[in-house]
Protein backbone atom coordinates (compact mmCIF):
# COMPACT_ATOMS: atom_id res chain seq x y z
CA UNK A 1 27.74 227.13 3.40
CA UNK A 2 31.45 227.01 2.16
CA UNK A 3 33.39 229.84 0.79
CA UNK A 4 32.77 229.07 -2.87
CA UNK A 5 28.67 229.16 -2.53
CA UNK A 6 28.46 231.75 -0.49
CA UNK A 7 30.95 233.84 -3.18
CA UNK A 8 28.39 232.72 -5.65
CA UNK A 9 25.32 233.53 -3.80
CA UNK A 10 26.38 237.14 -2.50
CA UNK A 11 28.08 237.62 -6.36
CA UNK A 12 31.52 238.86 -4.59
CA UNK A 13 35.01 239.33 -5.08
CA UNK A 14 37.02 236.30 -3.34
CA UNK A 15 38.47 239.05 -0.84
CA UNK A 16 35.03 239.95 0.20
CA UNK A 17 33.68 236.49 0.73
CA UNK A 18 36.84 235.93 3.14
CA UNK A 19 35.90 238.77 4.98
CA UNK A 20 32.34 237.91 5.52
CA UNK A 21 32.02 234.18 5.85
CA UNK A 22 33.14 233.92 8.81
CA UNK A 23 30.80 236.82 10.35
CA UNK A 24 27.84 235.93 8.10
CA UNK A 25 28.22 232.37 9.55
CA UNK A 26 28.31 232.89 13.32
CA UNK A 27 25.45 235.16 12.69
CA UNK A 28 23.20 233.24 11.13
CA UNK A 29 24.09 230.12 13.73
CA UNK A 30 23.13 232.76 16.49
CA UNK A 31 19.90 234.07 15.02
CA UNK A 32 18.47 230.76 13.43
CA UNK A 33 19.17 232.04 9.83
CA UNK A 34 19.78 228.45 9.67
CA UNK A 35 17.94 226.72 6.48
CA UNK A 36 18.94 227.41 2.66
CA UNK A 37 15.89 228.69 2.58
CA UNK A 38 16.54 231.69 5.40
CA UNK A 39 20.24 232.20 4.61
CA UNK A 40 19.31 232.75 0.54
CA UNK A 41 16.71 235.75 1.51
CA UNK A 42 19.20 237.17 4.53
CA UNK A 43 21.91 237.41 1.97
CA UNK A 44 20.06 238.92 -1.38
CA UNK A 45 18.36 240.98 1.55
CA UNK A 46 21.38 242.37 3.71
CA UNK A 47 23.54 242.30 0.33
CA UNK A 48 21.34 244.59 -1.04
CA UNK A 49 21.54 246.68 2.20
CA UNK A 50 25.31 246.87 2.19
CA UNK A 51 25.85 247.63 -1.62
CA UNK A 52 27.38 244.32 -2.32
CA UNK A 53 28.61 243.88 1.44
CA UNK A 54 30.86 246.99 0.87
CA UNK A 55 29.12 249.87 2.88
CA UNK A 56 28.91 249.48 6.63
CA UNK A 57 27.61 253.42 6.72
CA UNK A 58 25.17 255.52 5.05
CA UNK A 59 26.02 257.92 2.57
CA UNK A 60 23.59 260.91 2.00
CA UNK A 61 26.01 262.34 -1.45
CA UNK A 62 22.42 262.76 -2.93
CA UNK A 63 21.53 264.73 -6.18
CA UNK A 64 19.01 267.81 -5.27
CA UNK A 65 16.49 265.47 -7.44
CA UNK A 66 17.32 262.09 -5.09
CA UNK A 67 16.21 264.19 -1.86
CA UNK A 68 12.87 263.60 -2.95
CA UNK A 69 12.89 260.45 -1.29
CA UNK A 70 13.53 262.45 2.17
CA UNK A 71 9.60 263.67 3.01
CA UNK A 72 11.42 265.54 5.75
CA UNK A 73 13.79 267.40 3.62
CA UNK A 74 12.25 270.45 2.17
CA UNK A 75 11.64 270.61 -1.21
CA UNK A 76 12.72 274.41 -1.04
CA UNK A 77 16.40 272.90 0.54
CA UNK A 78 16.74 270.06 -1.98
CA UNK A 79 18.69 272.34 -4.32
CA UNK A 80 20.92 274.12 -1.24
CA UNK A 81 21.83 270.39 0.91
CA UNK A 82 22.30 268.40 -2.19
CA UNK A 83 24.73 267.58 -4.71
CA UNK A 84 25.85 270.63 -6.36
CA UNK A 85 27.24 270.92 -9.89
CA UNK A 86 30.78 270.23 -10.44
CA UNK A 87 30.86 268.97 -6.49
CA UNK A 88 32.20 264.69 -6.71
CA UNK A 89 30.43 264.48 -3.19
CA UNK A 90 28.12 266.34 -0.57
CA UNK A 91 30.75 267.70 1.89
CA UNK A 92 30.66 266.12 5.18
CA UNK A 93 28.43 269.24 6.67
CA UNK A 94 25.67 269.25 4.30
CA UNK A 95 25.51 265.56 4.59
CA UNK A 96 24.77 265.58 8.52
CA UNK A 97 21.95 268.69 7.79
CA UNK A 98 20.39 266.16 5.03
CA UNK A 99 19.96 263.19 7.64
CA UNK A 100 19.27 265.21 11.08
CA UNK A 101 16.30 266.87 8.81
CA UNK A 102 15.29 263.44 7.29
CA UNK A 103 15.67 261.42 10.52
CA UNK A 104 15.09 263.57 12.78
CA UNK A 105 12.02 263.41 15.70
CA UNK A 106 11.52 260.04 15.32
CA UNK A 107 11.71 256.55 16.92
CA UNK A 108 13.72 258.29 19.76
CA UNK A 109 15.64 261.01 17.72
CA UNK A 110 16.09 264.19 18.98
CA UNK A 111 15.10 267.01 16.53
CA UNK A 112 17.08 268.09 13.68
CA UNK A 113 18.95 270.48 16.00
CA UNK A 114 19.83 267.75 18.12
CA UNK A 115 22.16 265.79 15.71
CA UNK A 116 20.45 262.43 16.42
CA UNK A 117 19.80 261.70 12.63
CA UNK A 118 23.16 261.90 11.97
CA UNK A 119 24.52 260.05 14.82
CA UNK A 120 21.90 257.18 14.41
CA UNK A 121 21.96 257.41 10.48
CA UNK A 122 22.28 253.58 9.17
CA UNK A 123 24.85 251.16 9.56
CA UNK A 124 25.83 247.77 9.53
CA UNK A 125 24.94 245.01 7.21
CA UNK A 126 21.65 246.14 7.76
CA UNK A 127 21.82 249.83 7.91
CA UNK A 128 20.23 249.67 11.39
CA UNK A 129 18.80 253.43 11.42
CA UNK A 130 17.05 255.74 14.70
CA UNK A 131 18.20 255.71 18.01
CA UNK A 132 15.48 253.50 19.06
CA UNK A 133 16.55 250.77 17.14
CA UNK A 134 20.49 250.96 18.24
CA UNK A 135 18.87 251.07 21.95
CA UNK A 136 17.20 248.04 21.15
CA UNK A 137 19.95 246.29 19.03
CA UNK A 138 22.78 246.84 21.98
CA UNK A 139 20.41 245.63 24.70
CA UNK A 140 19.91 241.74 22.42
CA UNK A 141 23.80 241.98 21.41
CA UNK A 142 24.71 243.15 25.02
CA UNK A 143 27.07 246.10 24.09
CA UNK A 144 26.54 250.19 24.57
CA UNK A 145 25.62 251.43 20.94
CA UNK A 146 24.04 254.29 21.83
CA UNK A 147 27.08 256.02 22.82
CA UNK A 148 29.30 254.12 20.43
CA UNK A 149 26.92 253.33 17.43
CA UNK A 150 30.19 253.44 15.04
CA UNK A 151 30.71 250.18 16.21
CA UNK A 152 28.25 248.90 13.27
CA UNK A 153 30.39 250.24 10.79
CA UNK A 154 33.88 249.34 11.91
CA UNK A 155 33.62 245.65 13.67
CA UNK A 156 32.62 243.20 10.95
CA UNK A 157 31.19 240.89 13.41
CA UNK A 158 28.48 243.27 15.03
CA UNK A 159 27.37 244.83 11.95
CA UNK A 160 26.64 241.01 10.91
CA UNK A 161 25.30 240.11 14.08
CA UNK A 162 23.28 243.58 14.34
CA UNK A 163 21.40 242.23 10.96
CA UNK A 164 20.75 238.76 12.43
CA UNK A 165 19.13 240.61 15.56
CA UNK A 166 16.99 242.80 13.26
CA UNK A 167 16.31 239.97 10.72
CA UNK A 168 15.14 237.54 13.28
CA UNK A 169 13.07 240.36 15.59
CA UNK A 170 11.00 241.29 12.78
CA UNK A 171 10.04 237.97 12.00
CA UNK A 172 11.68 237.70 8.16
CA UNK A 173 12.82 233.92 9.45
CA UNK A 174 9.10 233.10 9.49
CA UNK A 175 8.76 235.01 6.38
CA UNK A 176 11.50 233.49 4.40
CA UNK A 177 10.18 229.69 5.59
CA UNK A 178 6.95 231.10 3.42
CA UNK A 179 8.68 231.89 0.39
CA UNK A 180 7.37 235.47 1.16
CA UNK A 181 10.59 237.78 0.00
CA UNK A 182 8.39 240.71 -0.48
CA UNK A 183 7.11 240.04 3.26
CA UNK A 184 10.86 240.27 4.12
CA UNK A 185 11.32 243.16 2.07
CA UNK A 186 8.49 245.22 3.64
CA UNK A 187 10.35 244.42 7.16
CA UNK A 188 13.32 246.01 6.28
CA UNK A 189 12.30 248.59 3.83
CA UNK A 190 8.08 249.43 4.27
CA UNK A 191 8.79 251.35 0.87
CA UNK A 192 9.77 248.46 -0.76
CA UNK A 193 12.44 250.98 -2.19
CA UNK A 194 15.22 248.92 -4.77
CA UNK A 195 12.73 245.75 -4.98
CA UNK A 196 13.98 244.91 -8.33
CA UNK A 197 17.69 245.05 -6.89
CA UNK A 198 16.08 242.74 -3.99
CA UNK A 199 14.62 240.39 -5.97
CA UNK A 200 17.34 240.17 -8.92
CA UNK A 201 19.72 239.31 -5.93
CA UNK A 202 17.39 236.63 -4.39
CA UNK A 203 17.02 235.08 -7.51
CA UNK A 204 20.75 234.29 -7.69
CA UNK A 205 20.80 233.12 -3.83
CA UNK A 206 17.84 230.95 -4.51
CA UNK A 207 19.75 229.75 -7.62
CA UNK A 208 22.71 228.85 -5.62
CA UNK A 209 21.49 227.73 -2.15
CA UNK A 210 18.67 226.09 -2.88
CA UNK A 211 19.65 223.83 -6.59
């Protein structure tokens, strides 16, 4: 996959295609993302993920009305936590109360007093979430996220390499050899949440990789 496909797969900016080959590329050699078939659901997938390959670190600047999708955050705190008029973001403190309620007590987080939603809140291509999965994801690429898991978010090469690991251990490879997308999707996302995004951007890989 040159520069010029992979811009026109991904649909992005020549300075964002130079930023990502490279990682996208040693990634995908390392996790067996290795067919046009695999590498055109990876990248509509983890493109998707990333907002275009531009966020490395979730964001929870949510409207009172978005919290919904939060079955953790109270319906009676939706209006307090989110988005308030004439606010352009959710300060930085009612952001980390939105994800330690929303993540937290699960797959190895710590309650919402214990920060742990916020800490392991997603990152990386794929917005690896939970502290279970960072445990997991440093012991396959053999470095310490759990006490540095802001190393998804600020070294290109392990937040590509942290979707490979995630990509390939849930079996999408297998999936993507199927033609299954939604099968993919489900791995990544069991709500299937922004499937028309998903799809729309497969489309154009598919378009592109496979022609």
């Amino acid at each position: 996959m040159d520069m010029e496909t992979f811009q026109r797969a991904a649909n992005l900016s020549p300075a964002l295609a130079e930023r990502w080959l490279s990682p996208l590329t040693a990634a995908a050699d390392e996790f067996e993302i290795d067919t046009p078939t695999r590498l055109a659901a990876w990248i509509a997938q983890m493109g998707h993920e990333s907002g275009g390959f531009r966020l490395l670190s979730e964001s929870f600047n949510y409207a009172p009305e978005a919290l919904k999708i939060f079955s953790r955050v109270p319906a009676s705190m939706r209006a307090q936590l989110g988005r308030h008029p004439g606010e352009k973001a959710v300060p930085l403190a009612r952001q980390q109360q939105i994800a330690n309620l929303a993540y937290g007590g699960r797959f190895g987080n710590g309650d919402a007093a214990s920060g742990d939603g916020w800490r392991y809140r997603g990152r990386g291509l794929k917005q690896v979430t939970f502290k279970d999965n960072y445990r997991d994801a440093g012991r396959a690429l053999g470095v310490d996220l759990l006490s540095d898991p802001d190393q998804l978010a600020t070294d290109d090469r392990l937040a590509a390499r942290s979707a490979g690991w995630y990509w390939k251990s849930r079996g999408c490879n297998q999936a993507a050899d199927r033609r299954d997308f939604d099968a993919c999707t489900r791995a990544i996302n069991p709500a299937m949440d922004g499937k028309p995004g998903r799809d729309a951007r497969y489309k154009t890989c598919c378009d592109v990789l496979l022609a």
